[in-house]
PDB file of N, CA and C in Angstrom:
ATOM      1  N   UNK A   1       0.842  -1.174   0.000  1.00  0.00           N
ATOM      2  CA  UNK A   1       0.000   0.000   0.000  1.00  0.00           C
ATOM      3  C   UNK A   1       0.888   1.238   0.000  1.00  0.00           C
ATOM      4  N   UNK A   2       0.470   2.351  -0.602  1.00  0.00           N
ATOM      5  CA  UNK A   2       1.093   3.680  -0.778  1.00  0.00           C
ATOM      6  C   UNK A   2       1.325   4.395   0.044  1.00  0.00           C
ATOM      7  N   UNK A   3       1.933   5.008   0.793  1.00  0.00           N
ATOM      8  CA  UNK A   3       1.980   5.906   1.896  1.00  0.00           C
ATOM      9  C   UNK A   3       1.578   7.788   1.147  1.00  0.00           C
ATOM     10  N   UNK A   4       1.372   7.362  -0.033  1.00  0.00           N
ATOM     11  CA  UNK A   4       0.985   9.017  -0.625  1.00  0.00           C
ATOM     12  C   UNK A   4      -0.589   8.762  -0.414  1.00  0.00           C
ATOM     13  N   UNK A   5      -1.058   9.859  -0.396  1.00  0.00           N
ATOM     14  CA  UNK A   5      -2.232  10.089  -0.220  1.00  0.00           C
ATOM     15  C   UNK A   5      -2.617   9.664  -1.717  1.00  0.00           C
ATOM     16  N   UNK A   6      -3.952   8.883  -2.261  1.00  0.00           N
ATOM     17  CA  UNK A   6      -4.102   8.395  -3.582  1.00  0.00           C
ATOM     18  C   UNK A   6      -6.287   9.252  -3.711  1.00  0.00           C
ATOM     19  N   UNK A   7      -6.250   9.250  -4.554  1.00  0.00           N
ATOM     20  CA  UNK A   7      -7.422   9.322  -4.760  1.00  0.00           C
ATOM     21  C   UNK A   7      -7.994   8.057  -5.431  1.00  0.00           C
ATOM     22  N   UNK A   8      -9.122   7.216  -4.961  1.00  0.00           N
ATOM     23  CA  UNK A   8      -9.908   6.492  -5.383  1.00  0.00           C
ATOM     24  C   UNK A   8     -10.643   6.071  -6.767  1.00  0.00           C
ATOM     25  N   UNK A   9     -10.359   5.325  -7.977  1.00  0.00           N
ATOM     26  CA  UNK A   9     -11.224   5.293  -8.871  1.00  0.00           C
ATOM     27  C   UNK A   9     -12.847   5.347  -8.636  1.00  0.00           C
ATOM     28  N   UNK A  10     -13.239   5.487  -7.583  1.00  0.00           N
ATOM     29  CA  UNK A  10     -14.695   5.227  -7.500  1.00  0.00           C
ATOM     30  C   UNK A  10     -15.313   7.024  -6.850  1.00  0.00           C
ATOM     31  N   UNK A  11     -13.964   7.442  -6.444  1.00  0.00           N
ATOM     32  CA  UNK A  11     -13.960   9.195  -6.202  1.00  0.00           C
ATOM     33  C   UNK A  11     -13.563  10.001  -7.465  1.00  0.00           C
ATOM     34  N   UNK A  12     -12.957   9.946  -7.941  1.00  0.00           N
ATOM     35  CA  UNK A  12     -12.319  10.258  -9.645  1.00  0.00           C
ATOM     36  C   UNK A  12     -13.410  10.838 -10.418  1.00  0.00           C
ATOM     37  N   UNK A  13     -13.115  12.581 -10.796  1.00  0.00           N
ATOM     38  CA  UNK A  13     -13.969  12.777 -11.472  1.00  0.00           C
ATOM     39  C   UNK A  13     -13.232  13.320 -12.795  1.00  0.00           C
ATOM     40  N   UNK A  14     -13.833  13.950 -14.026  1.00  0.00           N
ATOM     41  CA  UNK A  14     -12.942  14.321 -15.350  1.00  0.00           C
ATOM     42  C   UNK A  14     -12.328  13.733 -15.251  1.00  0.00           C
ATOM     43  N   UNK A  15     -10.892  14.352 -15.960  1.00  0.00           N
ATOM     44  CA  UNK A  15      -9.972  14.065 -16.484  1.00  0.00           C
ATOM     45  C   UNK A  15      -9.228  12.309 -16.076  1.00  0.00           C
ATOM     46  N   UNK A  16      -9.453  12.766 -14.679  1.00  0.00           N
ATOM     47  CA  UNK A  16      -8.467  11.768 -13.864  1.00  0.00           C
ATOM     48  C   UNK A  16      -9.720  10.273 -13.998  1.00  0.00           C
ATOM     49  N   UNK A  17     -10.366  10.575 -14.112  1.00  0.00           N
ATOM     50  CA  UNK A  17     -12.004   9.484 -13.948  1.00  0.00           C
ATOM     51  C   UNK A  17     -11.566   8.692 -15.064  1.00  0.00           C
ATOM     52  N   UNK A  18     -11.055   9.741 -16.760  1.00  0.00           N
ATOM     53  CA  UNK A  18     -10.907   9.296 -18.082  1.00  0.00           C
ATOM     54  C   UNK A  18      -9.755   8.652 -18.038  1.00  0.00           C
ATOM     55  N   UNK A  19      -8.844   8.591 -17.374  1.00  0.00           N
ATOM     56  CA  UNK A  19      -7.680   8.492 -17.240  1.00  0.00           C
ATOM     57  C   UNK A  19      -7.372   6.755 -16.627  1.00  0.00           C
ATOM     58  N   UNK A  20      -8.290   6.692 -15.635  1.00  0.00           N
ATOM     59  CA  UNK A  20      -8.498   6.021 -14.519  1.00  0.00           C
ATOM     60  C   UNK A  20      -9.175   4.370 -15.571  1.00  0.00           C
ATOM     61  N   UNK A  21     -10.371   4.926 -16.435  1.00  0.00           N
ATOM     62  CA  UNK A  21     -11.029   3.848 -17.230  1.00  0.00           C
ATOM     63  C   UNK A  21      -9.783   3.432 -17.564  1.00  0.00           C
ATOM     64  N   UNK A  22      -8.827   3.992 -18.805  1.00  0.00           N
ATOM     65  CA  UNK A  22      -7.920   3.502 -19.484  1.00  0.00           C
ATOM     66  C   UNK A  22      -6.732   2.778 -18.928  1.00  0.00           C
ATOM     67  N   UNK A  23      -6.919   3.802 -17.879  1.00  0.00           N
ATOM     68  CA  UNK A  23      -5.922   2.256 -16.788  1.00  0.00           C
ATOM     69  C   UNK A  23      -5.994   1.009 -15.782  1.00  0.00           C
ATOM     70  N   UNK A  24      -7.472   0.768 -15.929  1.00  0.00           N
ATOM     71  CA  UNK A  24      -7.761  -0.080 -15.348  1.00  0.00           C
ATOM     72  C   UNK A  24      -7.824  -1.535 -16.033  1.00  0.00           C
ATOM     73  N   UNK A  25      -7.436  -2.495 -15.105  1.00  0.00           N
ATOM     74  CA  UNK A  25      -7.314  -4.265 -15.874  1.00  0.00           C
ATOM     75  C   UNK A  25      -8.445  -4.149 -16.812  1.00  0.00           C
ATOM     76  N   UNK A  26      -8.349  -4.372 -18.524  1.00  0.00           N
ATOM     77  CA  UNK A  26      -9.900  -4.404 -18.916  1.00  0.00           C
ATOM     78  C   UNK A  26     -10.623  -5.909 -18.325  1.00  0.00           C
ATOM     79  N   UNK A  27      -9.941  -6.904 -17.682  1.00  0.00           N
ATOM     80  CA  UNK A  27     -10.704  -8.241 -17.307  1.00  0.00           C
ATOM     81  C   UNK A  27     -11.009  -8.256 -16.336  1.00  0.00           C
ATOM     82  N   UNK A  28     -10.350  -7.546 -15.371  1.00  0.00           N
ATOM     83  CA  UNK A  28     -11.105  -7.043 -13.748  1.00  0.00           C
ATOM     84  C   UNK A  28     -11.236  -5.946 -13.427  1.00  0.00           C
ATOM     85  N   UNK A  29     -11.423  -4.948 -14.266  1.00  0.00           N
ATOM     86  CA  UNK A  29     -11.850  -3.807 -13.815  1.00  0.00           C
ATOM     87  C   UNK A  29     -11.039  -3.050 -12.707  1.00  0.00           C
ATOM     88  N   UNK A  30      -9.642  -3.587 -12.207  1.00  0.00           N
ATOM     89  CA  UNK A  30      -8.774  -2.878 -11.126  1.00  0.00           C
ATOM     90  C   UNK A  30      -7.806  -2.220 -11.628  1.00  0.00           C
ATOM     91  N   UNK A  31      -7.806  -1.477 -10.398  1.00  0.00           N
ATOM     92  CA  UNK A  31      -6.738  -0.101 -10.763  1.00  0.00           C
ATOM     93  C   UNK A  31      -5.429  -0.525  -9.817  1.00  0.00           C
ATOM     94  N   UNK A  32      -4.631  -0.527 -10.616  1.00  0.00           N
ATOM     95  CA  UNK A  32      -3.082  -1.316  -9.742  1.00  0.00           C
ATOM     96  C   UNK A  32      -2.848   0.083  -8.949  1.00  0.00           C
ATOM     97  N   UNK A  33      -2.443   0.029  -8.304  1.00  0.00           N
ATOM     98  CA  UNK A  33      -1.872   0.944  -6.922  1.00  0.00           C
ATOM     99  C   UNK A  33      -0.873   1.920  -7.330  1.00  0.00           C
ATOM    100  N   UNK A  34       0.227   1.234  -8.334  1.00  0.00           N
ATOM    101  CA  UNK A  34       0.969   2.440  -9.527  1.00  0.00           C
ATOM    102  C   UNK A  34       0.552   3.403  -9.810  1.00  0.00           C
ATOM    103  N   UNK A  35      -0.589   3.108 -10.138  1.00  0.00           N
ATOM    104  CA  UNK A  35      -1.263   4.027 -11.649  1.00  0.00           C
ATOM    105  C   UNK A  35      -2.022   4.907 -10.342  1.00  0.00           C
ATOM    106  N   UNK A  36      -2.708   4.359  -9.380  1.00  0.00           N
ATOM    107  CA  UNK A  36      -3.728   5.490  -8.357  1.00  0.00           C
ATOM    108  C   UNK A  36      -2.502   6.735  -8.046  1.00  0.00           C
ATOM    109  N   UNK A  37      -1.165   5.725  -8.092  1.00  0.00           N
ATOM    110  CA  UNK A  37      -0.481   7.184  -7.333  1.00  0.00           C
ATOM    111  C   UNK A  37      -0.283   8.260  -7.849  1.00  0.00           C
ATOM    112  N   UNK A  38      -0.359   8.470  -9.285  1.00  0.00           N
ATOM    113  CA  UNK A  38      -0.476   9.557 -10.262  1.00  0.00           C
ATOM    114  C   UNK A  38      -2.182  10.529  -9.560  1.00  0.00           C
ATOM    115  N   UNK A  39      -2.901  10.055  -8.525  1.00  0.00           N
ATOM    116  CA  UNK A  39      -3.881  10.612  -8.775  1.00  0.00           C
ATOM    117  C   UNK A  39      -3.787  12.378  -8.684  1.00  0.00           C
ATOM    118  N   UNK A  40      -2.679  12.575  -7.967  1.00  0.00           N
ATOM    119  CA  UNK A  40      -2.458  13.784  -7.411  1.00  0.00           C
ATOM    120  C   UNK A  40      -2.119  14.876  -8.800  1.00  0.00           C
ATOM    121  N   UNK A  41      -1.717  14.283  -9.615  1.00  0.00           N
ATOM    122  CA  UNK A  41      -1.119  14.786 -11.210  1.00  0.00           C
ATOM    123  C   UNK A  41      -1.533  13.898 -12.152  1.00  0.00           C
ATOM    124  N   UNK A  42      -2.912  14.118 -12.458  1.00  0.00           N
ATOM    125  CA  UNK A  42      -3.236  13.070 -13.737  1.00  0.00           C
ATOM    126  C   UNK A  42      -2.303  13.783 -15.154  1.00  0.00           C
ATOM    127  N   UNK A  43      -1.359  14.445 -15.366  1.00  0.00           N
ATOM    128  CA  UNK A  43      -0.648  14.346 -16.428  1.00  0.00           C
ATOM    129  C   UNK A  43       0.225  12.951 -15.956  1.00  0.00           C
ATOM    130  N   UNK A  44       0.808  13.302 -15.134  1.00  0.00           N
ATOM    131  CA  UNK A  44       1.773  12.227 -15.087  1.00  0.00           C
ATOM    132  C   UNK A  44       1.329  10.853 -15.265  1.00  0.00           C
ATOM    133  N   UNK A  45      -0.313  10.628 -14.624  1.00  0.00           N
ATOM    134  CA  UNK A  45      -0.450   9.678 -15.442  1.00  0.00           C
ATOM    135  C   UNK A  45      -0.925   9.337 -16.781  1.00  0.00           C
ATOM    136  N   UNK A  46      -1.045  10.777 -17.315  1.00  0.00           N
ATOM    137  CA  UNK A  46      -0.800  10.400 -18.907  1.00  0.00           C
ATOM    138  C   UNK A  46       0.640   9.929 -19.560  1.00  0.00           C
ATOM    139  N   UNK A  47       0.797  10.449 -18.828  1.00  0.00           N
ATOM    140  CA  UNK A  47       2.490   9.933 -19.684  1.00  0.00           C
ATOM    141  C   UNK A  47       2.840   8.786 -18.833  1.00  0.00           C
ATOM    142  N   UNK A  48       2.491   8.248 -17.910  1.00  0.00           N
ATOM    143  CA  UNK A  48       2.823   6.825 -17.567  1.00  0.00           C
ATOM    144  C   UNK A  48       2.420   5.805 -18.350  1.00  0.00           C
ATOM    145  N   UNK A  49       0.728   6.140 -18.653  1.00  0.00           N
ATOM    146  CA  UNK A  49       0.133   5.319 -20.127  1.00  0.00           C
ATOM    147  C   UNK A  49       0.449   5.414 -21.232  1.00  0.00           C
ATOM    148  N   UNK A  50       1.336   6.663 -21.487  1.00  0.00           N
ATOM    149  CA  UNK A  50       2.180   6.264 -22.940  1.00  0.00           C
ATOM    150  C   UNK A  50       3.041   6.084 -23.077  1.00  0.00           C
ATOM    151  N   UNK A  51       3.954   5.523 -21.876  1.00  0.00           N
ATOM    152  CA  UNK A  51       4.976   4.850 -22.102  1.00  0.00           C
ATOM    153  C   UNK A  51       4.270   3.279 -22.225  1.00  0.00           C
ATOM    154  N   UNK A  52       3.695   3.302 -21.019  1.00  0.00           N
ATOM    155  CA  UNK A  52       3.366   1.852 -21.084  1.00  0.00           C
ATOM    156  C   UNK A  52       2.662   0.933 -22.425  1.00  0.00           C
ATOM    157  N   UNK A  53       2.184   2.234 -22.993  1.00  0.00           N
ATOM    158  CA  UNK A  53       1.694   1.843 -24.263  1.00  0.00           C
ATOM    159  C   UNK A  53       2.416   1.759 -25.339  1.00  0.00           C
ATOM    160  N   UNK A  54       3.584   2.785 -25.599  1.00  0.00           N
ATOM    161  CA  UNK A  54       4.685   2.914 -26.264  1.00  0.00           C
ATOM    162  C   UNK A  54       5.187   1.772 -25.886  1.00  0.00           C
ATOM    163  N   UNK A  55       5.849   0.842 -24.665  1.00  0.00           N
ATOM    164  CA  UNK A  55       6.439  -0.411 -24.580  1.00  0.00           C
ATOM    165  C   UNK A  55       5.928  -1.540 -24.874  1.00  0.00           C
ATOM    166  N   UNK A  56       4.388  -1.654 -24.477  1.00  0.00           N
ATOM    167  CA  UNK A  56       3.964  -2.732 -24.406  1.00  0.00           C
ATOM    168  C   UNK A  56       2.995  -3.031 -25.988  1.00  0.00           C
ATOM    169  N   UNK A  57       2.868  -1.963 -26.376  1.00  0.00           N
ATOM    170  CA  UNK A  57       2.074  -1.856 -28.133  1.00  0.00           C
ATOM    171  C   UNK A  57       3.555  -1.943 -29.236  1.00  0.00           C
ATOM    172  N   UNK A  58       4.472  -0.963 -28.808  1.00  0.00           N
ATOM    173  CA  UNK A  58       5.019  -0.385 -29.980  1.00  0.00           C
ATOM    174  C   UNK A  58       6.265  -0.875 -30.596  1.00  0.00           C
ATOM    175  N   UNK A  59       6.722  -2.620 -30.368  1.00  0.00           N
ATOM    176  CA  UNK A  59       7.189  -3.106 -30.965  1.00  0.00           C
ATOM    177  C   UNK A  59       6.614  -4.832 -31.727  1.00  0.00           C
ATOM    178  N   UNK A  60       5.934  -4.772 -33.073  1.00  0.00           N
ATOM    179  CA  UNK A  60       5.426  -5.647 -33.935  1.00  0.00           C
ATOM    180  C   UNK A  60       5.937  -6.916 -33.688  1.00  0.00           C
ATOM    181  N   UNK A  61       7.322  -6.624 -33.748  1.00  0.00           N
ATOM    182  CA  UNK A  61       7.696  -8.139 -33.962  1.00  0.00           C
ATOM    183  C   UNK A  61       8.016  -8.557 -32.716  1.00  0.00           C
ATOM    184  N   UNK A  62       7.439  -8.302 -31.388  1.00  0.00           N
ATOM    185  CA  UNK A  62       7.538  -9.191 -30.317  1.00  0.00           C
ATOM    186  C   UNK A  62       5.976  -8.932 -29.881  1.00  0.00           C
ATOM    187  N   UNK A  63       5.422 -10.662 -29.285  1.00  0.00           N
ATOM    188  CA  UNK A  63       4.609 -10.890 -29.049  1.00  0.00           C
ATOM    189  C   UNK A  63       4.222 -10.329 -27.449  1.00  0.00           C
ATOM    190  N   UNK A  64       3.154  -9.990 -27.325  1.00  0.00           N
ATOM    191  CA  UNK A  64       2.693  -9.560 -25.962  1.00  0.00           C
ATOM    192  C   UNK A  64       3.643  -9.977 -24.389  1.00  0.00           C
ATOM    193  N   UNK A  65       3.199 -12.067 -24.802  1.00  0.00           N
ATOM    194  CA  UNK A  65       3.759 -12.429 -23.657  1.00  0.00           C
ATOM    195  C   UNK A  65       5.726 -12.167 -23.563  1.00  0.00           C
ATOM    196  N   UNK A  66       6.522 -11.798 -24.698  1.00  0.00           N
ATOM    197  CA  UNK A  66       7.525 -11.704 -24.883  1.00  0.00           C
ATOM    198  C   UNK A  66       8.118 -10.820 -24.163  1.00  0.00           C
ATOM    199  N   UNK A  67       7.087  -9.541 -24.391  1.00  0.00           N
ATOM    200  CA  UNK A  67       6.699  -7.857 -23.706  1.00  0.00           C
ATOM    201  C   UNK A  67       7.044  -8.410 -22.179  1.00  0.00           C
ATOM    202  N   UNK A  68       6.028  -8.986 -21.861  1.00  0.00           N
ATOM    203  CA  UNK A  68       5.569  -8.491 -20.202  1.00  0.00           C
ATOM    204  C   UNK A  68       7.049  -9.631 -19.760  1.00  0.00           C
ATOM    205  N   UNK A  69       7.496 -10.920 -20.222  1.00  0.00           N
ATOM    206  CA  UNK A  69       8.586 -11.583 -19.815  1.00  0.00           C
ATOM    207  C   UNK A  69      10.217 -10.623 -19.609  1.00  0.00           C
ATOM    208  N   UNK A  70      10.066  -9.841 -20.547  1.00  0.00           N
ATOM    209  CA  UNK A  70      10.922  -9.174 -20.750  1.00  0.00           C
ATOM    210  C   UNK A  70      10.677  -8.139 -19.442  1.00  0.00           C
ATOM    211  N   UNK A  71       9.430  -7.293 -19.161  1.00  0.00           N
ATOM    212  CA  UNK A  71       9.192  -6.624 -18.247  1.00  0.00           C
ATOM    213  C   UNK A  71       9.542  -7.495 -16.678  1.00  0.00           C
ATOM    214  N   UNK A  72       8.838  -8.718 -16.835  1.00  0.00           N
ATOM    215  CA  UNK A  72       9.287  -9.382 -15.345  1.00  0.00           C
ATOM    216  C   UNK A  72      11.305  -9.358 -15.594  1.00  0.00           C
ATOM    217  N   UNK A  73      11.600  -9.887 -16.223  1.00  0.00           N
ATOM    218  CA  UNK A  73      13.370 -10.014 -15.783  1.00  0.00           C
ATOM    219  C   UNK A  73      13.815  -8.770 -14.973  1.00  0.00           C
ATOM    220  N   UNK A  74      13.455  -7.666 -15.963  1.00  0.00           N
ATOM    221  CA  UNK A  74      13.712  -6.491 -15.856  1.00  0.00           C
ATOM    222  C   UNK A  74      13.849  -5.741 -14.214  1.00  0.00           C
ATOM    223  N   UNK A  75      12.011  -6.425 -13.857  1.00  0.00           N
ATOM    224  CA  UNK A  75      11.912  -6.174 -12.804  1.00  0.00           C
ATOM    225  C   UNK A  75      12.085  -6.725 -11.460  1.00  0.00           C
ATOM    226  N   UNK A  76      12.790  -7.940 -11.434  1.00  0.00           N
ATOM    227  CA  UNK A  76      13.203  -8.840 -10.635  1.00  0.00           C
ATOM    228  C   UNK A  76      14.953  -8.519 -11.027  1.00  0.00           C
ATOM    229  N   UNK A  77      15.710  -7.825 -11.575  1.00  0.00           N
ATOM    230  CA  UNK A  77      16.874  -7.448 -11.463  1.00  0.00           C
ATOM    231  C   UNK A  77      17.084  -6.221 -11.086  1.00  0.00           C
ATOM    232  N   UNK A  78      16.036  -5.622 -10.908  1.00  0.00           N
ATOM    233  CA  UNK A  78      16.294  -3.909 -10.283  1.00  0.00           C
ATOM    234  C   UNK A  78      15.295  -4.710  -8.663  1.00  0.00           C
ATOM    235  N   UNK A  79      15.150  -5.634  -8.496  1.00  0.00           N
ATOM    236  CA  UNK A  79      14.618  -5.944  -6.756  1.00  0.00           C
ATOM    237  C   UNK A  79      13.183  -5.609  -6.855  1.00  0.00           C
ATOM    238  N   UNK A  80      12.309  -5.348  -7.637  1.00  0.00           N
ATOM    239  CA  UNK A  80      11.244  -4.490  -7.710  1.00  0.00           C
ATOM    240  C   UNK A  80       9.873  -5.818  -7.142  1.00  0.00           C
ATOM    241  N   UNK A  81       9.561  -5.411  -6.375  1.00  0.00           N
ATOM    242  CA  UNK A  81       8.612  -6.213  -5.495  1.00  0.00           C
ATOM    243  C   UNK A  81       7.344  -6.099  -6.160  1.00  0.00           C
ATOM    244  N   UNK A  82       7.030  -5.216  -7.136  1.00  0.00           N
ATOM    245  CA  UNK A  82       5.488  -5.097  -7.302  1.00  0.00           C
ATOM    246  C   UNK A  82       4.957  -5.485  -7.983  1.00  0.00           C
TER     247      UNK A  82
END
């Protein structure tokens, strides 16, 4: 859990509300705890979603699960618990 103060997807209004749909699991409907912490600066979480989209869309010739395998190494060599 975050120790920043987060605002709630179910409190979320404009921008951050629009923001909030697009980052939520589309198969469970949850908002990972990452993405809430932008609530304070929904730019920042625009540009968190276009990186993530830029990484995880914007190379053809690797397949999805290739993406996120590549993302786990990544993140199990920088210690990253989340």
């Amino acid at each position: 859990m975050a120790w920043i103060s987060t605002q709630g997807k179910h409190e979320a209004q404009g921008e951050l509300a629009e923001l909030y749909q697009e980052a939520c699991d589309p198969k469970t409907g949850e908002l990972d705890n990452i993405m809430a912490i932008h609530s304070a600066h929904p730019a920042g979480l625009a540009a968190h979603l276009a990186l993530y989209n830029a990484v995880m869309r914007g190379t053809p010739s690797l397949r999805k699960v290739e993406r996120e395998l590549i993302a786990l190494v990544v993140s199990q060599e920088n210690g990253c618990h989340y």
